[in-house]
C-alpha atoms as a PDB file:
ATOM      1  CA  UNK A   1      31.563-124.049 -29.122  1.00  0.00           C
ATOM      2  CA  UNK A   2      31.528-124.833 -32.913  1.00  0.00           C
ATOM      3  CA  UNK A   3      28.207-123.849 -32.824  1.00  0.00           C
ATOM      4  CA  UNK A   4      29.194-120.284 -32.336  1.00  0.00           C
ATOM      5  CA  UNK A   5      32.300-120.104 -34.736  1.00  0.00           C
ATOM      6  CA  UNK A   6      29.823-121.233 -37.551  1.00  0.00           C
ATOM      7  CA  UNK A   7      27.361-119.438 -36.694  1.00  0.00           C
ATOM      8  CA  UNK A   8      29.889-115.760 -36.326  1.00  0.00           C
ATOM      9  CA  UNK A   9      31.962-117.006 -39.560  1.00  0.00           C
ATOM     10  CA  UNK A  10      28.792-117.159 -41.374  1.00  0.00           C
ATOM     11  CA  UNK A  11      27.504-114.313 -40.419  1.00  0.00           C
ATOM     12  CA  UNK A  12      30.465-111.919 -40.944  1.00  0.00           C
ATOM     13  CA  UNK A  13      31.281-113.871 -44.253  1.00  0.00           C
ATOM     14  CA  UNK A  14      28.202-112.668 -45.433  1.00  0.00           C
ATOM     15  CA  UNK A  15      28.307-109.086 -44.365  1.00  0.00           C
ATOM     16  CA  UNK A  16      31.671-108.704 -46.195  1.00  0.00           C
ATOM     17  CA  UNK A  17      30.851-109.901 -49.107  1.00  0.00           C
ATOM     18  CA  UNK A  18      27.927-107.734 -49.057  1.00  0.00           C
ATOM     19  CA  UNK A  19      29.622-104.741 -48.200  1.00  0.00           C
ATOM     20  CA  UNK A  20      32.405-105.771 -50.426  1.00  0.00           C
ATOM     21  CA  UNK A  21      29.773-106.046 -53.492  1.00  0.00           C
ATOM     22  CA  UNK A  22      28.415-102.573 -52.747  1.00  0.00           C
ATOM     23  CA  UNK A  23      31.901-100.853 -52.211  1.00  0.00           C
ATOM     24  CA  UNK A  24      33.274-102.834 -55.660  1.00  0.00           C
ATOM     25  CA  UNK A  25      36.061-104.093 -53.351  1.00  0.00           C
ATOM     26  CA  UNK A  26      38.525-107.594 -54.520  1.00  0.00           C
ATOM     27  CA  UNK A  27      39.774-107.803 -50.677  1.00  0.00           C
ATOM     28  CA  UNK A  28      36.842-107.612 -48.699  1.00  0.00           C
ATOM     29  CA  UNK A  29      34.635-110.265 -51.252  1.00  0.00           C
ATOM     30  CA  UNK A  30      38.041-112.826 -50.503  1.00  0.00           C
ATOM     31  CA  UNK A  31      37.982-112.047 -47.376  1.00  0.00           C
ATOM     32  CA  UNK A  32      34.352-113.094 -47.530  1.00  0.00           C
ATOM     33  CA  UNK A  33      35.003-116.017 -49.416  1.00  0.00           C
ATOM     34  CA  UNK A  34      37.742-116.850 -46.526  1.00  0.00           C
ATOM     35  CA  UNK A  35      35.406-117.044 -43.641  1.00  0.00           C
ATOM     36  CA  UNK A  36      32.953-118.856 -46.111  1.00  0.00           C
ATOM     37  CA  UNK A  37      35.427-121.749 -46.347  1.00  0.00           C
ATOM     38  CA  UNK A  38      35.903-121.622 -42.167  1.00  0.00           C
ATOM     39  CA  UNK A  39      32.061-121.846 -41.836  1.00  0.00           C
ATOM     40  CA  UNK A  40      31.834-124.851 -44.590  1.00  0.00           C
ATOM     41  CA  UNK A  41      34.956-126.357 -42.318  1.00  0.00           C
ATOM     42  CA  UNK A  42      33.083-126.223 -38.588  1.00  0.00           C
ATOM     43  CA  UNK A  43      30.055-127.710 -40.595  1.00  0.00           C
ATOM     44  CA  UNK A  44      31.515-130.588 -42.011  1.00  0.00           C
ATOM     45  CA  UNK A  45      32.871-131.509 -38.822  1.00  0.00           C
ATOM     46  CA  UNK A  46      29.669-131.927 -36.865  1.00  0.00           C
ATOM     47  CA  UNK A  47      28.338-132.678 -40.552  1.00  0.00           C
ATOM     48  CA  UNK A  48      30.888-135.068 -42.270  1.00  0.00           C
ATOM     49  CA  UNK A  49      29.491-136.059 -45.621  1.00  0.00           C
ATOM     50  CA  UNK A  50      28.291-139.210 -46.492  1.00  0.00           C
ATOM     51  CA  UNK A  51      29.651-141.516 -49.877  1.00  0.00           C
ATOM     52  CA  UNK A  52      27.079-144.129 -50.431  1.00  0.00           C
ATOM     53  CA  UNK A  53      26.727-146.696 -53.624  1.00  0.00           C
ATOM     54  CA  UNK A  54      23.904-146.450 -55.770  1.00  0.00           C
ATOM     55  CA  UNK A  55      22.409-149.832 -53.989  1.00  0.00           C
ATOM     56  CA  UNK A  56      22.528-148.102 -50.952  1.00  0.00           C
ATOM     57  CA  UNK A  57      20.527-144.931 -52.073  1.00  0.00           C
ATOM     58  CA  UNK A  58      17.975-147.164 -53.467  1.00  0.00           C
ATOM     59  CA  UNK A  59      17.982-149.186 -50.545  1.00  0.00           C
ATOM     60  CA  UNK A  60      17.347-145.787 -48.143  1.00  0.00           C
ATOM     61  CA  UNK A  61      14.707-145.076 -50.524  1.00  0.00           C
ATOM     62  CA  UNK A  62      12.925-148.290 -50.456  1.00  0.00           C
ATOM     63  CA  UNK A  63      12.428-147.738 -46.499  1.00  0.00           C
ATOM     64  CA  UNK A  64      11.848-144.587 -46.407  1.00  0.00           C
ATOM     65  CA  UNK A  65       8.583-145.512 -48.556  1.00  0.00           C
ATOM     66  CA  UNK A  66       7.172-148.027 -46.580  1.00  0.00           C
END
């Protein structure tokens, strides 16, 4: 079900903020930039982000090579 409400929230946050570029409108580009922060939201939760030390990245890297 998150699947969907990223996928729609992207969608129509794009569309506004086209059609809010072309029409020079303020409310429809927030309104854009609105349904951009619900899609980031549902993406981070199936996506949560990752804080790794320096020794870790290299250590990723290291395996990732062999």
């Amino acid at each position: 079900m998150d699947k969907v409400f990223f996928n729609s929230s992207l969608f129509i946050g794009v569309l506004l903020l086209v059609i809010g570029i072309f029409k020079n409108s303020l409310l429809l580009t927030a309104t854009a930039s609105i349904f951009a922060i619900i899609a980031q939201h549902f993406y981070r939760k199936k996506y949560p982000k990752r804080n790794r030390s320096f020794k870790e990245l290299l250590a990723d890297q290291g395996d990732s090579r062999k």
